[in-house]
PDB file of N, CA and C in Angstrom:
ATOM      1  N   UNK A   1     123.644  82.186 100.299  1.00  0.00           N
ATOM      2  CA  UNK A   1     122.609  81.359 100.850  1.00  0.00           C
ATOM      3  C   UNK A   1     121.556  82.272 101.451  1.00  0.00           C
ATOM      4  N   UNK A   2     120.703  81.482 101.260  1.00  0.00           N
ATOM      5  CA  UNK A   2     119.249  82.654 101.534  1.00  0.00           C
ATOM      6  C   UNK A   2     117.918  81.963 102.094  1.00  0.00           C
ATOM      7  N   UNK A   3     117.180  82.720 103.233  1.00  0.00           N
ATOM      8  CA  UNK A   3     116.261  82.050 103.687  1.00  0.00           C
ATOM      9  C   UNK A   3     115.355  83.158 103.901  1.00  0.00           C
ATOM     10  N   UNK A   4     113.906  83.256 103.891  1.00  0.00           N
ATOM     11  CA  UNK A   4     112.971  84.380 103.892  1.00  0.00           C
ATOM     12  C   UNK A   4     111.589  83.772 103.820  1.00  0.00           C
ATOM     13  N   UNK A   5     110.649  85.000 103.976  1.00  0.00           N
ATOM     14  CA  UNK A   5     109.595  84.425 104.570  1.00  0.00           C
ATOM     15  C   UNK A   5     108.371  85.171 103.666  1.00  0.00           C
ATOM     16  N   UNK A   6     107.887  85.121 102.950  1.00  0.00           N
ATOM     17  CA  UNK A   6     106.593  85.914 102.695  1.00  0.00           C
ATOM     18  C   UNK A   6     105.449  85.594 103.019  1.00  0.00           C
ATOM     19  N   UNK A   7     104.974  86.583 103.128  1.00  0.00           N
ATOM     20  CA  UNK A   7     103.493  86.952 103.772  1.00  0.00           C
ATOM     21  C   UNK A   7     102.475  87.382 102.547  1.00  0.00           C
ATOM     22  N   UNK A   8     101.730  86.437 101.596  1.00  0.00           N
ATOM     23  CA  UNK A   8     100.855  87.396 100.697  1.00  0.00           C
ATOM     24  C   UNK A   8      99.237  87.426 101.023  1.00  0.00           C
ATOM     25  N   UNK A   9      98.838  88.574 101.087  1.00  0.00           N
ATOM     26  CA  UNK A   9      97.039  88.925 100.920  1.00  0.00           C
ATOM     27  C   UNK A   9      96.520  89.099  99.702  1.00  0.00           C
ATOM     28  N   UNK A  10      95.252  88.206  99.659  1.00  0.00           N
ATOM     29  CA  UNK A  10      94.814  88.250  98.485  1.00  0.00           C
ATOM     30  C   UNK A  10      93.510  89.103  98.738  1.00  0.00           C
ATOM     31  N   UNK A  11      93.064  90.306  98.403  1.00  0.00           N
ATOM     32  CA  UNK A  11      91.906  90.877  98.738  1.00  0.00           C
ATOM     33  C   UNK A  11      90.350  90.097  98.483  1.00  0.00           C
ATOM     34  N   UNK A  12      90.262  89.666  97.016  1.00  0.00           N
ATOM     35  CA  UNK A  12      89.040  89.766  96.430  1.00  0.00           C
ATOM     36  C   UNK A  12      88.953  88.233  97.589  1.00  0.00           C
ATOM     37  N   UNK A  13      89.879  87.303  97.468  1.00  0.00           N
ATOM     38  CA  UNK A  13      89.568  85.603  98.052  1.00  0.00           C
ATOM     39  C   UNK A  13      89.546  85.781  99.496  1.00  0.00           C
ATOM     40  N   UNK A  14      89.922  87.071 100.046  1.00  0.00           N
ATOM     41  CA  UNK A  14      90.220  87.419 101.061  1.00  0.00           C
ATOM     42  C   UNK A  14      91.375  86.029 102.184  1.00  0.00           C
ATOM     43  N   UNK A  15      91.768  85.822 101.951  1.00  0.00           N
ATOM     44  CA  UNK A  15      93.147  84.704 101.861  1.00  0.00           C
ATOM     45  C   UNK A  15      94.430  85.160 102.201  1.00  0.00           C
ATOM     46  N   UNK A  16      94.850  84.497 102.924  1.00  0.00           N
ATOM     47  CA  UNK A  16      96.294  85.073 103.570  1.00  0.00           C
ATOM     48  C   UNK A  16      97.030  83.301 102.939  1.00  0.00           C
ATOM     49  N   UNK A  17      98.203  83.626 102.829  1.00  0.00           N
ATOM     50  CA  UNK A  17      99.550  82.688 102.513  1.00  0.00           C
ATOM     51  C   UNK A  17     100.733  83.162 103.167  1.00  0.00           C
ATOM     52  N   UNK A  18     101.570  81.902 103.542  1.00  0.00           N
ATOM     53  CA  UNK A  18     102.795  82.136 103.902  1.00  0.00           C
ATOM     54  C   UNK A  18     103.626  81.463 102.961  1.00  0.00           C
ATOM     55  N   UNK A  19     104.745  81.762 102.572  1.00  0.00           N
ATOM     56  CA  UNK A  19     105.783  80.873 102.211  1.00  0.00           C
ATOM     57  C   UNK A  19     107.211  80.826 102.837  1.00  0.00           C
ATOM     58  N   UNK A  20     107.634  80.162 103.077  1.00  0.00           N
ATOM     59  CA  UNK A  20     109.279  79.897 103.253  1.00  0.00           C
ATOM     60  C   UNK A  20     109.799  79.197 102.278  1.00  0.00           C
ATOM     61  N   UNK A  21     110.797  80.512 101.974  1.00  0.00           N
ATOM     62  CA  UNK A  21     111.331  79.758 100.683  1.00  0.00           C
ATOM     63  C   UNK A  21     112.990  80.117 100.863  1.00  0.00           C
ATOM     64  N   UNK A  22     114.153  79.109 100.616  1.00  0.00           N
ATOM     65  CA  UNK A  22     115.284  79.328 100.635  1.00  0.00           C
ATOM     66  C   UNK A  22     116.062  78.548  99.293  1.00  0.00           C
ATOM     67  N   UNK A  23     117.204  79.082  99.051  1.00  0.00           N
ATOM     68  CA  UNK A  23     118.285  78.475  98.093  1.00  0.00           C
ATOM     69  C   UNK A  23     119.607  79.809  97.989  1.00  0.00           C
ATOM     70  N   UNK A  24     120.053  79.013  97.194  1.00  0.00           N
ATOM     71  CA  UNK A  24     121.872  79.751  97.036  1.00  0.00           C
ATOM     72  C   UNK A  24     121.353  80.214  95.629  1.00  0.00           C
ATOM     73  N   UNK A  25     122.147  80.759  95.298  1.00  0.00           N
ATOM     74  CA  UNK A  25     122.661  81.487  93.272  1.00  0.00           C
ATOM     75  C   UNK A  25     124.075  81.914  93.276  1.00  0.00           C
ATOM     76  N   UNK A  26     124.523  81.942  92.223  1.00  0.00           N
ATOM     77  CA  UNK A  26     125.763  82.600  92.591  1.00  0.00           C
ATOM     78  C   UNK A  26     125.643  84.266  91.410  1.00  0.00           C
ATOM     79  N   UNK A  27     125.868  85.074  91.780  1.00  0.00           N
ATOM     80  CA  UNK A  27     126.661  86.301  90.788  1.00  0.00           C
ATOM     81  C   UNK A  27     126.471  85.766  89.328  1.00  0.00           C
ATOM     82  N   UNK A  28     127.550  85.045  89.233  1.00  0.00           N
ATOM     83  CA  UNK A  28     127.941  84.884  87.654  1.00  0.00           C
ATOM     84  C   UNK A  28     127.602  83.338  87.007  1.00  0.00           C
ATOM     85  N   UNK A  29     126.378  82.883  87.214  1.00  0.00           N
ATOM     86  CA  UNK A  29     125.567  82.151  86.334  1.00  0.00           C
ATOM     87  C   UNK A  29     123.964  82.055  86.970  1.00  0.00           C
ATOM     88  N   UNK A  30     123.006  81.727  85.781  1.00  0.00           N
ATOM     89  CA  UNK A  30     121.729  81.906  85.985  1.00  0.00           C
ATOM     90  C   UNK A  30     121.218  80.571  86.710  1.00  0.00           C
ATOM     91  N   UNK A  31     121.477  80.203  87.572  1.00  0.00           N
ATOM     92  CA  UNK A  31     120.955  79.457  88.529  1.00  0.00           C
ATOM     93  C   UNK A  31     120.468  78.782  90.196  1.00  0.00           C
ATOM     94  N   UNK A  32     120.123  78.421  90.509  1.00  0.00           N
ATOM     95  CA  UNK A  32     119.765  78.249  91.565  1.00  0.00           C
ATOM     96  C   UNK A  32     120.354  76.620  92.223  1.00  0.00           C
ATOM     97  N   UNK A  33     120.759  76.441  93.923  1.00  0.00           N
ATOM     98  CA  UNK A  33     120.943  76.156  93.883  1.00  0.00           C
ATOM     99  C   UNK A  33     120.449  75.256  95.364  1.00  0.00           C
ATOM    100  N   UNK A  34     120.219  74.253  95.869  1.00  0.00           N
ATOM    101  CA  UNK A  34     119.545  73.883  97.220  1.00  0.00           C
ATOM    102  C   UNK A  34     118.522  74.581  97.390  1.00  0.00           C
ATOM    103  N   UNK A  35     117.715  74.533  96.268  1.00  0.00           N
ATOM    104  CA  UNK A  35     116.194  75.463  96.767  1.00  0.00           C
ATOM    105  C   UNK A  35     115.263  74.807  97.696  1.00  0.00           C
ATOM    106  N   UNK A  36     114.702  75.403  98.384  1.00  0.00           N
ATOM    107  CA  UNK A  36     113.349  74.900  98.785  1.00  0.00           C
ATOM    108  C   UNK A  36     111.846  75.721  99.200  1.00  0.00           C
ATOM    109  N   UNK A  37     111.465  75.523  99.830  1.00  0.00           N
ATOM    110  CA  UNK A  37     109.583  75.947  99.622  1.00  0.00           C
ATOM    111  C   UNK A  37     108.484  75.124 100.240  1.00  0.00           C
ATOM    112  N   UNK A  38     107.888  76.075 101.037  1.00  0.00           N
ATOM    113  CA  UNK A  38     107.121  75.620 102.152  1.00  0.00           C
ATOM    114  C   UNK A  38     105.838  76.186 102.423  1.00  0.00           C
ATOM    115  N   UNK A  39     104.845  76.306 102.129  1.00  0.00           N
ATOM    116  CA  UNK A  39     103.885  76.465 102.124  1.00  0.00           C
ATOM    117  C   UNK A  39     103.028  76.464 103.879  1.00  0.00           C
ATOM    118  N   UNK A  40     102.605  77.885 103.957  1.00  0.00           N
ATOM    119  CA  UNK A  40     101.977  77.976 105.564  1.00  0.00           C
ATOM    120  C   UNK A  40     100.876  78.254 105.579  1.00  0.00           C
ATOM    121  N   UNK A  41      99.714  77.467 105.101  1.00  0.00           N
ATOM    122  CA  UNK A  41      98.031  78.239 105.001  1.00  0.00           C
ATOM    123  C   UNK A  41      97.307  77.523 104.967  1.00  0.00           C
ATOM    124  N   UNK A  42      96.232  77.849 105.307  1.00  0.00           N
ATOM    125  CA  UNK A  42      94.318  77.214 105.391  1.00  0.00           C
ATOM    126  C   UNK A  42      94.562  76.333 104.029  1.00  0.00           C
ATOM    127  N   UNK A  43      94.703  74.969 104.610  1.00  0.00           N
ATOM    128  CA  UNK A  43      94.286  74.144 103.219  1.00  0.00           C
ATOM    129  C   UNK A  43      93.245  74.012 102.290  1.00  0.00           C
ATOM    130  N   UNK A  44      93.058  74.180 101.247  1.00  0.00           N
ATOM    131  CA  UNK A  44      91.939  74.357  99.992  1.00  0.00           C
ATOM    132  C   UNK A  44      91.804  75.392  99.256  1.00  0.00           C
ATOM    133  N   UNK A  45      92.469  76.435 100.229  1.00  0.00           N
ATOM    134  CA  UNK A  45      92.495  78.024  99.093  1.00  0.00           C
ATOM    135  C   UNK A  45      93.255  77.954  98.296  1.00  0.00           C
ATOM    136  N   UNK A  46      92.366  78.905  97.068  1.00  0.00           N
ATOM    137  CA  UNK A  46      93.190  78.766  95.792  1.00  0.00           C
ATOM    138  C   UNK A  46      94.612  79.066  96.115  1.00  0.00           C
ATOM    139  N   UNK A  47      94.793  79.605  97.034  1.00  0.00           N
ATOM    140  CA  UNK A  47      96.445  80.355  96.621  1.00  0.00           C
ATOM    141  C   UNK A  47      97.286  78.999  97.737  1.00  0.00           C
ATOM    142  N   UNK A  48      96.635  78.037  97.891  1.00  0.00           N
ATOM    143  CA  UNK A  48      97.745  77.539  98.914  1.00  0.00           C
ATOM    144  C   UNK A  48      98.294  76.392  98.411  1.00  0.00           C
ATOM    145  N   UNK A  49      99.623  75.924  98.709  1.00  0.00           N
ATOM    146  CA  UNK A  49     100.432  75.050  97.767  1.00  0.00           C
ATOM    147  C   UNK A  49     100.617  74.995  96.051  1.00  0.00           C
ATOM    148  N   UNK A  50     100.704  76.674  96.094  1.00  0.00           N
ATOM    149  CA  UNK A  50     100.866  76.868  94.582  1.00  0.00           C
ATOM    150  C   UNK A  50     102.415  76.198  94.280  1.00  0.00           C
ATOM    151  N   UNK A  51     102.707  76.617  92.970  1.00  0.00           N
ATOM    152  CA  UNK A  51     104.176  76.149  92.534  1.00  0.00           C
ATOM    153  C   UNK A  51     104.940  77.232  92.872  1.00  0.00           C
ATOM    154  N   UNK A  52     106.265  76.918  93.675  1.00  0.00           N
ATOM    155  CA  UNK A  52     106.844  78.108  93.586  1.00  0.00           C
ATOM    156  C   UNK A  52     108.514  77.775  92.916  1.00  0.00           C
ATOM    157  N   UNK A  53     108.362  78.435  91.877  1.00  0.00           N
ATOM    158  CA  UNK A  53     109.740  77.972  90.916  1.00  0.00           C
ATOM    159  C   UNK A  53     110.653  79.136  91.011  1.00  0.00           C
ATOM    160  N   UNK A  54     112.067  78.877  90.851  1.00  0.00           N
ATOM    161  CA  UNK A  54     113.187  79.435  90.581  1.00  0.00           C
ATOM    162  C   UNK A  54     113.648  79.334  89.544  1.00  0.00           C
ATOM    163  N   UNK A  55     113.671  80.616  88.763  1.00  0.00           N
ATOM    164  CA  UNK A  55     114.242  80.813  87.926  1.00  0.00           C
ATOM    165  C   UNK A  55     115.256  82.081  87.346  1.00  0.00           C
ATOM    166  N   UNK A  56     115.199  82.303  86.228  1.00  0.00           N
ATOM    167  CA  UNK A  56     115.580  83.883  85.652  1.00  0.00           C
ATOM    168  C   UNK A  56     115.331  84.596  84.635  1.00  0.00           C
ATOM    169  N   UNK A  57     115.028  85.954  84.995  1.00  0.00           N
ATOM    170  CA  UNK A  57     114.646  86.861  84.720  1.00  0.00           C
ATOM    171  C   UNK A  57     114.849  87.493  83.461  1.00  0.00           C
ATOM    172  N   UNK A  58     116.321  86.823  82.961  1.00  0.00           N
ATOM    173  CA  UNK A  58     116.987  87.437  82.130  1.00  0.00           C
ATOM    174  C   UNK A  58     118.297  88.242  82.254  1.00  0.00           C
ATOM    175  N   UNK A  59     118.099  88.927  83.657  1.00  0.00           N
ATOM    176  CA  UNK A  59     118.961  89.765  84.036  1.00  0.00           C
ATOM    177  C   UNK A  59     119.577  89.379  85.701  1.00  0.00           C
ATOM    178  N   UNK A  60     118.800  88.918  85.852  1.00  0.00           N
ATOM    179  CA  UNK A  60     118.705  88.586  87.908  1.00  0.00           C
ATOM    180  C   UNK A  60     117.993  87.306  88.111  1.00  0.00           C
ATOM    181  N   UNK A  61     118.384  86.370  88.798  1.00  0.00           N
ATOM    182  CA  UNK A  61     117.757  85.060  89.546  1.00  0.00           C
ATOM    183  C   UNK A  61     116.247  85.696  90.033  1.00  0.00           C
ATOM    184  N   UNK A  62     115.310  84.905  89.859  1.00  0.00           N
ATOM    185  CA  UNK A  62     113.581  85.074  90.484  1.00  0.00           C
ATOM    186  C   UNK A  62     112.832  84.210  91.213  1.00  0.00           C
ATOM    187  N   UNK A  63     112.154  84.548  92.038  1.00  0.00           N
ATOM    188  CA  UNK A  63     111.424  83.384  92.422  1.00  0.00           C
ATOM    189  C   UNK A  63     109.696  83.509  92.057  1.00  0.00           C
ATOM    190  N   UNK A  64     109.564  82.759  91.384  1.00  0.00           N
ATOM    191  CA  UNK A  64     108.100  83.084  91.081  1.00  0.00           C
ATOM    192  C   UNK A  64     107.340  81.842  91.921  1.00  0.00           C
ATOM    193  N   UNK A  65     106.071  82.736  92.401  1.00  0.00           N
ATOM    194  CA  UNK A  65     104.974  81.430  93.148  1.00  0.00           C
ATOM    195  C   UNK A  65     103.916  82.081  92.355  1.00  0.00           C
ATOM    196  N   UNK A  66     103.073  80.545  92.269  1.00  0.00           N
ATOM    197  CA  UNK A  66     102.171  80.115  91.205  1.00  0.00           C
ATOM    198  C   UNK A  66     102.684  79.800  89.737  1.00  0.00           C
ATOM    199  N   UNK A  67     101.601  80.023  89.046  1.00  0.00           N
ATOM    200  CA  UNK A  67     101.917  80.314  87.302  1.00  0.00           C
ATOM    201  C   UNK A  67     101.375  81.070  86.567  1.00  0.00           C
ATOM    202  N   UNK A  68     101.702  81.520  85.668  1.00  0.00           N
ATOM    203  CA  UNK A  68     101.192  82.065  84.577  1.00  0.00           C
ATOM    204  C   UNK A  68      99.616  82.223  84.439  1.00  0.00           C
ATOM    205  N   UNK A  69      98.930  81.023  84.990  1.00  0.00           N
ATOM    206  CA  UNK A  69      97.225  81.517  85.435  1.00  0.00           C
ATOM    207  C   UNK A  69      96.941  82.170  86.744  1.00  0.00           C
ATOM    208  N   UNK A  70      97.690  82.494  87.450  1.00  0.00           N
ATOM    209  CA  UNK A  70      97.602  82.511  89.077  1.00  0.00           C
ATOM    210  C   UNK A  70      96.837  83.802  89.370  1.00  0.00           C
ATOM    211  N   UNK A  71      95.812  84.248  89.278  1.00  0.00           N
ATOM    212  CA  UNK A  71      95.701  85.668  89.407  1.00  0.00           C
ATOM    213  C   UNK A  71      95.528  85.927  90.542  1.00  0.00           C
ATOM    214  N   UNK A  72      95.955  87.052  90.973  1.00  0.00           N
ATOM    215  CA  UNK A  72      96.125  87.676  92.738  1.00  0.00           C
ATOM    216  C   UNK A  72      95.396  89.253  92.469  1.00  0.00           C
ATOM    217  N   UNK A  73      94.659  89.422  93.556  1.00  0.00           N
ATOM    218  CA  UNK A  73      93.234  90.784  93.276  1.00  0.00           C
ATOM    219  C   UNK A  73      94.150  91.277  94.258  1.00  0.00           C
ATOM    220  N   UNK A  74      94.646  92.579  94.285  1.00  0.00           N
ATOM    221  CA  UNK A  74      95.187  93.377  94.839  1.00  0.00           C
ATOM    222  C   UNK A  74      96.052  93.033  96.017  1.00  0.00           C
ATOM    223  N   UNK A  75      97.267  92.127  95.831  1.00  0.00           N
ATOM    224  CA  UNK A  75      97.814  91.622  96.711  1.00  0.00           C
ATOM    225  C   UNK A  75      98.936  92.241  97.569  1.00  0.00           C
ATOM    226  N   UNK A  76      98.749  92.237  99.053  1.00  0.00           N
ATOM    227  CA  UNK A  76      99.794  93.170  99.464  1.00  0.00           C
ATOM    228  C   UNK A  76     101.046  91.842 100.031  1.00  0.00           C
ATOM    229  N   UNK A  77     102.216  92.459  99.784  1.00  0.00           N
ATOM    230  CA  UNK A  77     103.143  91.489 100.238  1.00  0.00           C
ATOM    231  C   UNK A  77     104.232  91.954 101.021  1.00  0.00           C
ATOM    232  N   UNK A  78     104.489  90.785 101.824  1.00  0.00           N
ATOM    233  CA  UNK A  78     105.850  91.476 103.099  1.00  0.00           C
ATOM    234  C   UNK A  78     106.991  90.687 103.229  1.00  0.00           C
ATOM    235  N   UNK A  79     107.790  90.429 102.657  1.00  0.00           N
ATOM    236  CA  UNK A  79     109.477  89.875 102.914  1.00  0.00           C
ATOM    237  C   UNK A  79     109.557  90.006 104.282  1.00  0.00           C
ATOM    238  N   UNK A  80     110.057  88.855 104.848  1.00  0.00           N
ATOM    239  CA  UNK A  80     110.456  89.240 106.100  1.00  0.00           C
ATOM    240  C   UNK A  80     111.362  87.750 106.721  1.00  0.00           C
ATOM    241  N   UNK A  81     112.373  88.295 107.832  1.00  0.00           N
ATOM    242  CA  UNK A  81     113.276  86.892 108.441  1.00  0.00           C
ATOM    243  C   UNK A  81     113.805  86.581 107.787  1.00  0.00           C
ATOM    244  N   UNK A  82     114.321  87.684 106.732  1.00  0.00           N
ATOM    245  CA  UNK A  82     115.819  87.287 105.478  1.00  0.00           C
ATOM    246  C   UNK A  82     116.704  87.004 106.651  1.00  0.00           C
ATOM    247  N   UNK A  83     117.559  85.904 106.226  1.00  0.00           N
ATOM    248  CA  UNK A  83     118.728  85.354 106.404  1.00  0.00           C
ATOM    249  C   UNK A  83     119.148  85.218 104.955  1.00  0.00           C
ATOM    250  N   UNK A  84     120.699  86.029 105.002  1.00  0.00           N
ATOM    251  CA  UNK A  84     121.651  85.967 104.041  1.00  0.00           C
ATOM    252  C   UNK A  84     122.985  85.554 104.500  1.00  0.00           C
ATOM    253  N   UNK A  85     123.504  84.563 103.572  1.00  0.00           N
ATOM    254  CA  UNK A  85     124.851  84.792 104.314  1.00  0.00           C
ATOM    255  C   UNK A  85     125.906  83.816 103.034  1.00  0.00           C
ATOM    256  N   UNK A  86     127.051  83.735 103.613  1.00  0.00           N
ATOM    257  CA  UNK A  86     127.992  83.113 102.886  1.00  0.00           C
ATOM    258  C   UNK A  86     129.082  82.877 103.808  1.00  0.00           C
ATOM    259  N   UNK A  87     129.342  81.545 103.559  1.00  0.00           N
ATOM    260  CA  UNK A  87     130.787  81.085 104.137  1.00  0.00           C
ATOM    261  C   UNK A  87     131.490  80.430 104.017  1.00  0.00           C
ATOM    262  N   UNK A  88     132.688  80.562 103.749  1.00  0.00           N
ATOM    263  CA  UNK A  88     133.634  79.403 103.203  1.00  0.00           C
ATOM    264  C   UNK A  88     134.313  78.853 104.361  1.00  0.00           C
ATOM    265  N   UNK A  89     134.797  77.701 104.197  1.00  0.00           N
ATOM    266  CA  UNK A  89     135.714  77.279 104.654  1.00  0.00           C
ATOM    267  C   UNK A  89     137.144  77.364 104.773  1.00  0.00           C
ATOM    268  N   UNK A  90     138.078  77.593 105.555  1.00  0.00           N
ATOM    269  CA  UNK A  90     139.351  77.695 104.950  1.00  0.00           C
ATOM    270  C   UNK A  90     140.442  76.807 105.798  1.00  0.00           C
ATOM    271  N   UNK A  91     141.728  76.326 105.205  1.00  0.00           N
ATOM    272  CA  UNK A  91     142.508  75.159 105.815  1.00  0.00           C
ATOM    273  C   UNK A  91     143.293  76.126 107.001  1.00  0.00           C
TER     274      UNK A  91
END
């Protein structure tokens, strides 16, 4: 289970975004699982309430925000307020 925070700058739009985005995956299949996504920014900029989908890579679970048109002019980005964890229950 996973919870985190990004921070992206967009230079040229000069535009800041936040996202909070969390969900589970497991190891050994390509999916995702209780995702979610939250959007923290100046309403109307291009970059705010883009799509942010879960998917895979091929090799590793991904999270992509925006799409395939989304272009970002020199964007710096910061992960941050990971929460990871796992826990079972036991009798």
């Amino acid at each position: 289970m996973m919870r985190f925070t990004v921070d992206i700058y967009d230079y040229t739009t000069d535009n800041t975004v936040t996202y909070i985005i969390g969900g589970y995956n497991y190891s050994d299949t390509p999916q995702w699982y209780n995702m979610s996504a939250q959007c923290i920014s100046k309403w109307g900029t291009d970059k705010s309430n883009l799509d942010v989908r879960f998917g895979h890579d091929g090799s590793k679970c991904a999270i992509y925000i925006g799409s395939a048109n989304t272009v970002w002019s020199y964007p710096q980005v910061v992960i941050r307020d990971v929460l990871v964890g796992y826990g079972q229950a036991s009798n």
